[in-house]
Protein backbone atom coordinates (compact mmCIF):
# COMPACT_ATOMS: atom_id res chain seq x y z
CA UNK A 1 -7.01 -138.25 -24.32
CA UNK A 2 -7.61 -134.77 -22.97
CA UNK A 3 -9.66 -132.52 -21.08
CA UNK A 4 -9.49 -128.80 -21.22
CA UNK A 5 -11.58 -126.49 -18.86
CA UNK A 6 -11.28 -122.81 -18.40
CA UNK A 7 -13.46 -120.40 -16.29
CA UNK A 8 -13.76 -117.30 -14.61
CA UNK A 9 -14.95 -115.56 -11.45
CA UNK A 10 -15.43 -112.29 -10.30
CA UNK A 11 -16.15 -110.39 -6.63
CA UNK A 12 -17.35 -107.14 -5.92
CA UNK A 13 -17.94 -105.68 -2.47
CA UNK A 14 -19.16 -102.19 -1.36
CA UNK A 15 -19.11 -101.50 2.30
CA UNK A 16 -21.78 -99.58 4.04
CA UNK A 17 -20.29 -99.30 7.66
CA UNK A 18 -20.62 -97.19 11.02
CA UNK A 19 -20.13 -97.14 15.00
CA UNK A 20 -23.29 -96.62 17.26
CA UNK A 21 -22.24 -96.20 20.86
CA UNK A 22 -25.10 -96.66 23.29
CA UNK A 23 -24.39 -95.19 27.17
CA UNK A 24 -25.86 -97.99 29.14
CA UNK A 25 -27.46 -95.11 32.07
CA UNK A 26 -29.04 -92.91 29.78
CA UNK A 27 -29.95 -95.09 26.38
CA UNK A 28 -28.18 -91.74 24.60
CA UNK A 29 -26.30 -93.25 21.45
CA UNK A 30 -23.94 -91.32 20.05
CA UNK A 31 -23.33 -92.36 15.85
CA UNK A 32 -20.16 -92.23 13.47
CA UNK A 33 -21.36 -92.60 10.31
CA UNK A 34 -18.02 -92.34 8.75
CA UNK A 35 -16.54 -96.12 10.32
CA UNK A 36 -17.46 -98.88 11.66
CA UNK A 37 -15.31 -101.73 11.48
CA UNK A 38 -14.59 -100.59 8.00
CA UNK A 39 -14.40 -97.14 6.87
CA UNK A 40 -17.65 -96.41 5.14
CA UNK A 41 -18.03 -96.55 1.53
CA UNK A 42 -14.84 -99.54 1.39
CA UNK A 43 -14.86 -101.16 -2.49
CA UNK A 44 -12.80 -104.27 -3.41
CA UNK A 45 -12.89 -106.34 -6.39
CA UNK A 46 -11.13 -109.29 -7.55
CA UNK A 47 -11.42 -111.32 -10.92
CA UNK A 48 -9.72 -114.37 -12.05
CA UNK A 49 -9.13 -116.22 -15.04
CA UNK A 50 -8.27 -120.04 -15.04
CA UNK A 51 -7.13 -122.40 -17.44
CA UNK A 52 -6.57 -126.18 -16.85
CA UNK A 53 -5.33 -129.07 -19.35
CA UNK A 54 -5.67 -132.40 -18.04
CA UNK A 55 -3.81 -135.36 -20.11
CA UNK A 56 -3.66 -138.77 -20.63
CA UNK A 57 -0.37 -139.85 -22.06
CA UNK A 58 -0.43 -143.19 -21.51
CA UNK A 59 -2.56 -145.73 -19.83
CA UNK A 60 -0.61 -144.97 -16.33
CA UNK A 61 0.38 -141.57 -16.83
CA UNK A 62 -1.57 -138.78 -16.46
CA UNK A 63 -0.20 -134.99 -16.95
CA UNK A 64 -2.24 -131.74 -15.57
CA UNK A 65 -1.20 -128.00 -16.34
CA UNK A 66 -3.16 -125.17 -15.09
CA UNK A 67 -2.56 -121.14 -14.93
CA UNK A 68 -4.46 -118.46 -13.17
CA UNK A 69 -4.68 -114.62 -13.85
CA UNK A 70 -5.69 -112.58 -11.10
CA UNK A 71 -6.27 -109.20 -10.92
CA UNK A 72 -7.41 -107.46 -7.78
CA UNK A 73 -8.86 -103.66 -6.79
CA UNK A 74 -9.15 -101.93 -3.00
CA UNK A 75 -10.19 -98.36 -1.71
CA UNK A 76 -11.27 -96.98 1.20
CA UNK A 77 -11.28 -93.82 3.13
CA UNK A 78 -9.60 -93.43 6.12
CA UNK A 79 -9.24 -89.63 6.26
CA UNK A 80 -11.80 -89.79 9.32
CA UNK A 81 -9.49 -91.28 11.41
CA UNK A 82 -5.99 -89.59 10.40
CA UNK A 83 -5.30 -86.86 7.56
CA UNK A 84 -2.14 -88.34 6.75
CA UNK A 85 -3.58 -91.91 5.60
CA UNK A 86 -5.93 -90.08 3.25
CA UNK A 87 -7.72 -92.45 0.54
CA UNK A 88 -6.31 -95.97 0.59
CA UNK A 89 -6.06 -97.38 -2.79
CA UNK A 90 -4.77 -100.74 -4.06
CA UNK A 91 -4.55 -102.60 -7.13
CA UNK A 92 -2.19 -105.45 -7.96
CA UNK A 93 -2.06 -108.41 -10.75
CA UNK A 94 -0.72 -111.63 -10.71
CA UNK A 95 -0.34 -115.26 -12.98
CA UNK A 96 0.01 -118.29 -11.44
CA UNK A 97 0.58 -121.72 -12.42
CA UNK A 98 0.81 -125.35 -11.40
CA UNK A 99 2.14 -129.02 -13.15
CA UNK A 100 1.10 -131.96 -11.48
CA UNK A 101 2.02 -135.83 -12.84
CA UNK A 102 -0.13 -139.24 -11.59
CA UNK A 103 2.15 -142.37 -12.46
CA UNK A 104 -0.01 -145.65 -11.94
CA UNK A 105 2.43 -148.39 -10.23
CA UNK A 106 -0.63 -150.79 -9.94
CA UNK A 107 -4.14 -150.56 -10.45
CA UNK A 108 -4.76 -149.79 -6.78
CA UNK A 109 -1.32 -147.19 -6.31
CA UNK A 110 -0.23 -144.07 -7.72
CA UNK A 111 2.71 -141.98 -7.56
CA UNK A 112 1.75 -138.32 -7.56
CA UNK A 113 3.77 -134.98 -7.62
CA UNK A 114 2.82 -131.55 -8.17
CA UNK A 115 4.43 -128.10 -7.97
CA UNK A 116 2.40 -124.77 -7.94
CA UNK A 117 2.95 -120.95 -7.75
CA UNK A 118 0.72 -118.67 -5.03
CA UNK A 119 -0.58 -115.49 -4.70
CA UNK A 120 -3.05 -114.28 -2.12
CA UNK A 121 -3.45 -110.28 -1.86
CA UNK A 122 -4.70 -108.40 0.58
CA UNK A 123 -8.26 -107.66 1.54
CA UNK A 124 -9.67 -104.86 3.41
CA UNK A 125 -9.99 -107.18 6.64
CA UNK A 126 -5.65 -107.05 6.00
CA UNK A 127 -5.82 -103.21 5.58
CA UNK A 128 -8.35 -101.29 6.89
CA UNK A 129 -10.48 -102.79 9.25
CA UNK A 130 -10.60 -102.56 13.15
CA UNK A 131 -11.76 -105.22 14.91
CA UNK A 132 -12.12 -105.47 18.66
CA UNK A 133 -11.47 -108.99 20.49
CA UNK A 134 -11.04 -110.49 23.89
CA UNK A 135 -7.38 -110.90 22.26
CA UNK A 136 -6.62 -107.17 21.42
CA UNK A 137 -7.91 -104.85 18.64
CA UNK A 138 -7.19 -105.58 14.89
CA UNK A 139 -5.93 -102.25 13.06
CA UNK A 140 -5.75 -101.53 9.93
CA UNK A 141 -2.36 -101.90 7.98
CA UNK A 142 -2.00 -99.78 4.46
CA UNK A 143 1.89 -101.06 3.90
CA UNK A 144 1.02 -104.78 3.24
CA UNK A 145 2.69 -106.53 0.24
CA UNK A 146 0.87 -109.59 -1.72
CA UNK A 147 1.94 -113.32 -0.24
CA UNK A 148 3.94 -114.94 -3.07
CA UNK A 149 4.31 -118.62 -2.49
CA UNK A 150 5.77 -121.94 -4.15
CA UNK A 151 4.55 -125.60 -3.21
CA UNK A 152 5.81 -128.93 -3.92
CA UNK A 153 4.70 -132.20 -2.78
CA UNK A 154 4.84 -136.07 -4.12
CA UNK A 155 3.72 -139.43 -2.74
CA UNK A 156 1.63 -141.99 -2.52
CA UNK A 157 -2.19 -142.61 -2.89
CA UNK A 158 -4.18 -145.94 -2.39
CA UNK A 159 -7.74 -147.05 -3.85
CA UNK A 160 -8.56 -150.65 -2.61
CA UNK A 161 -12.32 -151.83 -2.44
CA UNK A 162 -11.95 -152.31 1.32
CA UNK A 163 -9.77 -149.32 1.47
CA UNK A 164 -8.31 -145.71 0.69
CA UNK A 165 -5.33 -143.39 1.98
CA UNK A 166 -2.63 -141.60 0.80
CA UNK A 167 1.41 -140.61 1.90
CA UNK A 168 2.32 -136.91 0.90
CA UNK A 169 5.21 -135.00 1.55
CA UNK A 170 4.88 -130.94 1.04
CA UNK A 171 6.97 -128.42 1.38
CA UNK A 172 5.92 -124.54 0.77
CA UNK A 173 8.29 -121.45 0.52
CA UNK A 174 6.01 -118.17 1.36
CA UNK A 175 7.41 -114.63 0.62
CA UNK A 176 6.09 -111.74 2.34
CA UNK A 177 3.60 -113.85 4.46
CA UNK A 178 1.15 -111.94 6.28
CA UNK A 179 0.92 -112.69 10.16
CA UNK A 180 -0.41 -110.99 13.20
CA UNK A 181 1.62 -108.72 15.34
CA UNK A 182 1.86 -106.00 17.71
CA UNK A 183 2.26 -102.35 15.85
CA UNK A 184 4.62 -101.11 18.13
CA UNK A 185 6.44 -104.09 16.43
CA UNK A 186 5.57 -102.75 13.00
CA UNK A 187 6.52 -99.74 14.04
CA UNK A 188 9.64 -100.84 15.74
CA UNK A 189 11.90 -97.35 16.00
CA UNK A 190 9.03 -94.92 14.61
CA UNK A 191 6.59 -92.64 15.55
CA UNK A 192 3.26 -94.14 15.86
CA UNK A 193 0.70 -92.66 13.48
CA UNK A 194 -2.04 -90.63 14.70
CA UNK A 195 -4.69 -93.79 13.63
CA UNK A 196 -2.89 -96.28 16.32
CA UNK A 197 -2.45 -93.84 19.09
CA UNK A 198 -6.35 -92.68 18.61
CA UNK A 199 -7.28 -96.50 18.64
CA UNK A 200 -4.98 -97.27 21.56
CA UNK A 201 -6.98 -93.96 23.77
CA UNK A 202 -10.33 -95.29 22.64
CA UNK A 203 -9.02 -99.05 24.05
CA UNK A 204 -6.96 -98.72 26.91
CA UNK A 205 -5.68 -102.07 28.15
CA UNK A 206 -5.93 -103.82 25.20
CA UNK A 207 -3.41 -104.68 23.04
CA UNK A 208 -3.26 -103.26 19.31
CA UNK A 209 -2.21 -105.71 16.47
CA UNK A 210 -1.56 -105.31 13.03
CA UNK A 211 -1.21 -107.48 9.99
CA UNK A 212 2.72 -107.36 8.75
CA UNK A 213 4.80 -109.02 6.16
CA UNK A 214 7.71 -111.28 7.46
CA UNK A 215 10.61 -111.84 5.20
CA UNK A 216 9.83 -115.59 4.41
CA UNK A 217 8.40 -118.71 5.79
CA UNK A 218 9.54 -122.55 4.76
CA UNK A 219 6.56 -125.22 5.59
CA UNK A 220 7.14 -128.67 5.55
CA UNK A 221 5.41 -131.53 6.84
CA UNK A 222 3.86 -135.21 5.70
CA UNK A 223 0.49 -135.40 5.21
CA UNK A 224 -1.49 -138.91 6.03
């Protein structure tokens, strides 16, 4: 027995974006057409193509394969803000794939395992965006890498009439994973571009964060 499905999906996004700043005493605003929280005219796109093959071996064992090609497209302008940066443009492509295996030990209890691949790129929230918070201001970050990860877990799950659970164990390696930090962290040792020290005059007192790649992250944990 076997069950094959395959699919696709697509995104587009065009960004029409700019900063009205309204003096509070005299009602006069005072308009940037060329960014908002996003530089104006931002694109991104993103397609995917997925396969999955589900398959009954036996009564109590039950194989699934899947795969996923990914392709993904960004651009934006953020010449307003600093020469240097110029036209931000990003494309990247990735496959992906996963095996997972149900063994029934009863009627009621399986044993399950699965492994997978990961990809997640960046979007223009990542890389070009500024967003202002209580916590700080988000800037953008034109350097970032795609996350790259690989995920196994097995265990245990339960079907009763009176009942349901399950006992999983995961672990998750994560290369290049994007967090939040400080860009004089980023930075660490250089000269701040133009964009951050503009952004840190138009916010004083607040804190200026950007998204960065650490090395590599290990996540583990048991999942009930």
């Amino acid at each position: 027995k076997q069950r094959i499905t395959v699919g696709s999906d697509f995104y587009f996004d065009t960004l029409s974006s700019k900063t009205i700043k309204t003096d509070l005493k005299t009602k006069a605003e005072k308009i940037d057409d060329t960014w908002g929280v996003f530089p104006d005219g931002s694109k991104f796109w993103d397609l995917n193509l997925f396969a999955q093959d589900e398959i009954q071996i036996l009564d109590r064992l039950e194989v699934t394969l899947g795969g996923r090609y990914a392709l993904f497209s960004a651009e934006a302008d953020l010449s307003s803000r600093d020469k240097s940066f110029g036209v931000f443009k990003d494309s990247c492509k990735a496959l992906t794939g996963s095996a997972g295996v149900v063994v029934g030990i009863i009627d009621e209890l399986n044993l399950v395992g699965n492994i997978a691949t990961s990809f997640r790129a960046p979007t223009l929230n990542d890389t070009t965006a500024v967003i202002v918070t209580n916590e700080g201001v988000d800037a953008p970050n034109l350097d970032l890498e795609e996350e790259k990860g690989l995920t196994v877990e097995s265990g245990f799950k339960a079907r009763h009439k009176y009942f349901s659970g399950s006992l999983i164990y995961y672990f998750s390696q994560i290369k290049d994973l994007v967090a939040r930090v400080p860009v004089s962290e980023a930075y660490k040792g250089q000269t701040l571009p133009k964009l951050y020290t503009d952004i840190q005059a138009a916010y004083p007192g607040l804190d200026v964060f950007v998204q960065d790649n650490i090395d590599e992250a290990k996540i583990q944990g048991v999942e009930i």
